[in-house]
Protein backbone atom coordinates (compact mmCIF):
# COMPACT_ATOMS: atom_id res chain seq x y z
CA UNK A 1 -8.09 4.63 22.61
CA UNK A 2 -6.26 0.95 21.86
CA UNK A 3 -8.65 0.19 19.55
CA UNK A 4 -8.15 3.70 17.85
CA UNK A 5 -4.34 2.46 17.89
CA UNK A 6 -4.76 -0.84 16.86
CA UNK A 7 -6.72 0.31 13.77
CA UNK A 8 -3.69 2.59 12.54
CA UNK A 9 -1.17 -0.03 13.27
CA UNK A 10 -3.34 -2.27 10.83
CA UNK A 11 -3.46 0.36 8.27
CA UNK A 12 0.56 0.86 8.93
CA UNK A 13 0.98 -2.64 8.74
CA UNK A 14 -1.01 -3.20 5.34
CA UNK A 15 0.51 -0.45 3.86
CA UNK A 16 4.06 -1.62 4.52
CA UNK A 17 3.33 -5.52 4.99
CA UNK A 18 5.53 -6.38 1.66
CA UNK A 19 8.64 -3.87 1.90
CA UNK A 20 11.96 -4.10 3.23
CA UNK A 21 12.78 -2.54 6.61
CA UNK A 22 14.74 0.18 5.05
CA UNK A 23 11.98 0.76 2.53
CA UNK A 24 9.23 0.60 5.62
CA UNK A 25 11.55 3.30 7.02
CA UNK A 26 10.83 5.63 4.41
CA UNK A 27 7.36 4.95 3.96
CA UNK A 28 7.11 6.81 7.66
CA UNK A 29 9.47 9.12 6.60
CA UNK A 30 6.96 10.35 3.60
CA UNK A 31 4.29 10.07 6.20
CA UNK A 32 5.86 12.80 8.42
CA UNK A 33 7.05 15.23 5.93
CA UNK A 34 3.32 14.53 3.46
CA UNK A 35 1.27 13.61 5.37
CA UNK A 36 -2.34 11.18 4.60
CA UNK A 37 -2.94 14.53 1.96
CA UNK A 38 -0.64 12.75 -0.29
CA UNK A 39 -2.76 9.79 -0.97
CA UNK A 40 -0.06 7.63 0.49
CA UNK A 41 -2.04 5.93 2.84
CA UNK A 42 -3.78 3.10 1.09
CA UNK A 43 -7.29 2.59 3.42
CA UNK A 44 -7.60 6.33 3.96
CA UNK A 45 -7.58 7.95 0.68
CA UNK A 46 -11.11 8.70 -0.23
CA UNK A 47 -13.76 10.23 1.86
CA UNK A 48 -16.09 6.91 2.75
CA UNK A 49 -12.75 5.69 3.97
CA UNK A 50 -11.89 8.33 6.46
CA UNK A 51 -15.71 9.21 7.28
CA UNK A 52 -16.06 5.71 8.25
CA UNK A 53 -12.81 5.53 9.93
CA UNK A 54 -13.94 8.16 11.83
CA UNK A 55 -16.74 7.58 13.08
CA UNK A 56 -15.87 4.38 13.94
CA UNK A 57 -12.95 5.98 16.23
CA UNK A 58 -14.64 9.66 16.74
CA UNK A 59 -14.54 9.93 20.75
CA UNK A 60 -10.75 8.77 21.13
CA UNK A 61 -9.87 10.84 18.26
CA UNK A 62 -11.67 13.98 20.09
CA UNK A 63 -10.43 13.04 23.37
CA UNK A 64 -6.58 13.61 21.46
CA UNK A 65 -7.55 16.63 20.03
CA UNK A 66 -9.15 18.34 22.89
CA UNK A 67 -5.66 17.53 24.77
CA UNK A 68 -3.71 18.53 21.87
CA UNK A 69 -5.60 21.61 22.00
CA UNK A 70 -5.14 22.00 25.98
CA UNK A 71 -1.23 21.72 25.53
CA UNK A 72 -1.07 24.26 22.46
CA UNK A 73 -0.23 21.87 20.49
CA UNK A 74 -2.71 22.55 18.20
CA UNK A 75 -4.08 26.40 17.45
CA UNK A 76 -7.75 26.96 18.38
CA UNK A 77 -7.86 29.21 14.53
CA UNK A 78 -6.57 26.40 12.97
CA UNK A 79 -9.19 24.22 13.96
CA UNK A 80 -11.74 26.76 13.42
CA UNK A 81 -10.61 26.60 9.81
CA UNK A 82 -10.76 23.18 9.05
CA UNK A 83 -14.39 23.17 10.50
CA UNK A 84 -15.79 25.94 8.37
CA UNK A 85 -13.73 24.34 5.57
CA UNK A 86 -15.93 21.37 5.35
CA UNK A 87 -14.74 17.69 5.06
CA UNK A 88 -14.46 18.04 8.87
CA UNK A 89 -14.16 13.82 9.72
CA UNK A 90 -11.31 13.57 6.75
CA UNK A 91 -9.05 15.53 8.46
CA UNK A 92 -10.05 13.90 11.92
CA UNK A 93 -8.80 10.77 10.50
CA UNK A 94 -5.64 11.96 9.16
CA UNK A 95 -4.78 14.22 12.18
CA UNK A 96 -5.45 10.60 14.64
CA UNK A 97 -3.36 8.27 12.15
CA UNK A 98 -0.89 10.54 11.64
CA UNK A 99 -0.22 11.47 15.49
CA UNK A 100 -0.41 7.94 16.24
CA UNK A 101 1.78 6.11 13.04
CA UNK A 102 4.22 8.11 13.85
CA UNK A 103 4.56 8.48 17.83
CA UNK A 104 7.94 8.17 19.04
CA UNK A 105 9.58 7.64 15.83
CA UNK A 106 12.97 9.08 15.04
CA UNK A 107 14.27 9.81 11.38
C-alpha cells in the first residue's frame, strides 16, 4: 500500500510542482468535484497510463476496494457496471488516486 501512496503523491506532486499554494488548493478542489474523468490529471489521462498504473499497483488497489466494498462505501451494482462496461483497470486507477489524493483533505 505505501508504494501505491507514494506513486499518487508523485503524480500530485508533478501535477502541482509549479503553482502557488492557493492555486495547488484548487487543483484538489477540481479533483474532488471532477474527478481523473476530466483529464486533469497529467500521468493518468490515457489508457497505457492508467493500465500500467494499474497493474503496477493492482493488489493494494483491490485490497481498498474490497474494504470499500465491505463498509458500503461502494455499491456492489456499481461495480458490476463498471466491469461489464469495459476499461475495467482505468477506472481502478482513478478510483485508488482519487481516494488517496484526496484523503483527509478539507475544502
Amino acid at each position: 500500500m505505501e508504494d501505491l501512496k507514494m506513486a499518487v503523491r508523485a503524480i500530485v506532486s508533478y501535477n502541482v510542482r509549479e503553482m502557488s499554494k492557493e492555486d495547488r488548493g484548487k487543483w484538489l478542489e477540481d479533483l474532488a468535484n471532477h474527478g481523473c474523468i476530466s483529464g486533469m490529471v497529467s500521468g493518468l489521462i490515457y489508457y497505457h497510463e492508467t493500465e500500467a498504473f494499474t497493474e503496477k499497483h493492482r493488489e493494494a488497489i483491490m485490497e481498498m476496494l474490497a474494504l470499500d466494498l465491505e463498509e458500503g462505501l461502494i455499491d456492489g451494482y456499481f461495480l458490476a457496471a463498471k466491469i461489464k462496461g469495459g476499461n475495467f483497470d482505468n477506472f481502478l486507477a482513478w478510483y485508488a488516486f482519487e481516494k488517496i489524493a484526496l484523503e483527509g483533505l478539507e475544502f
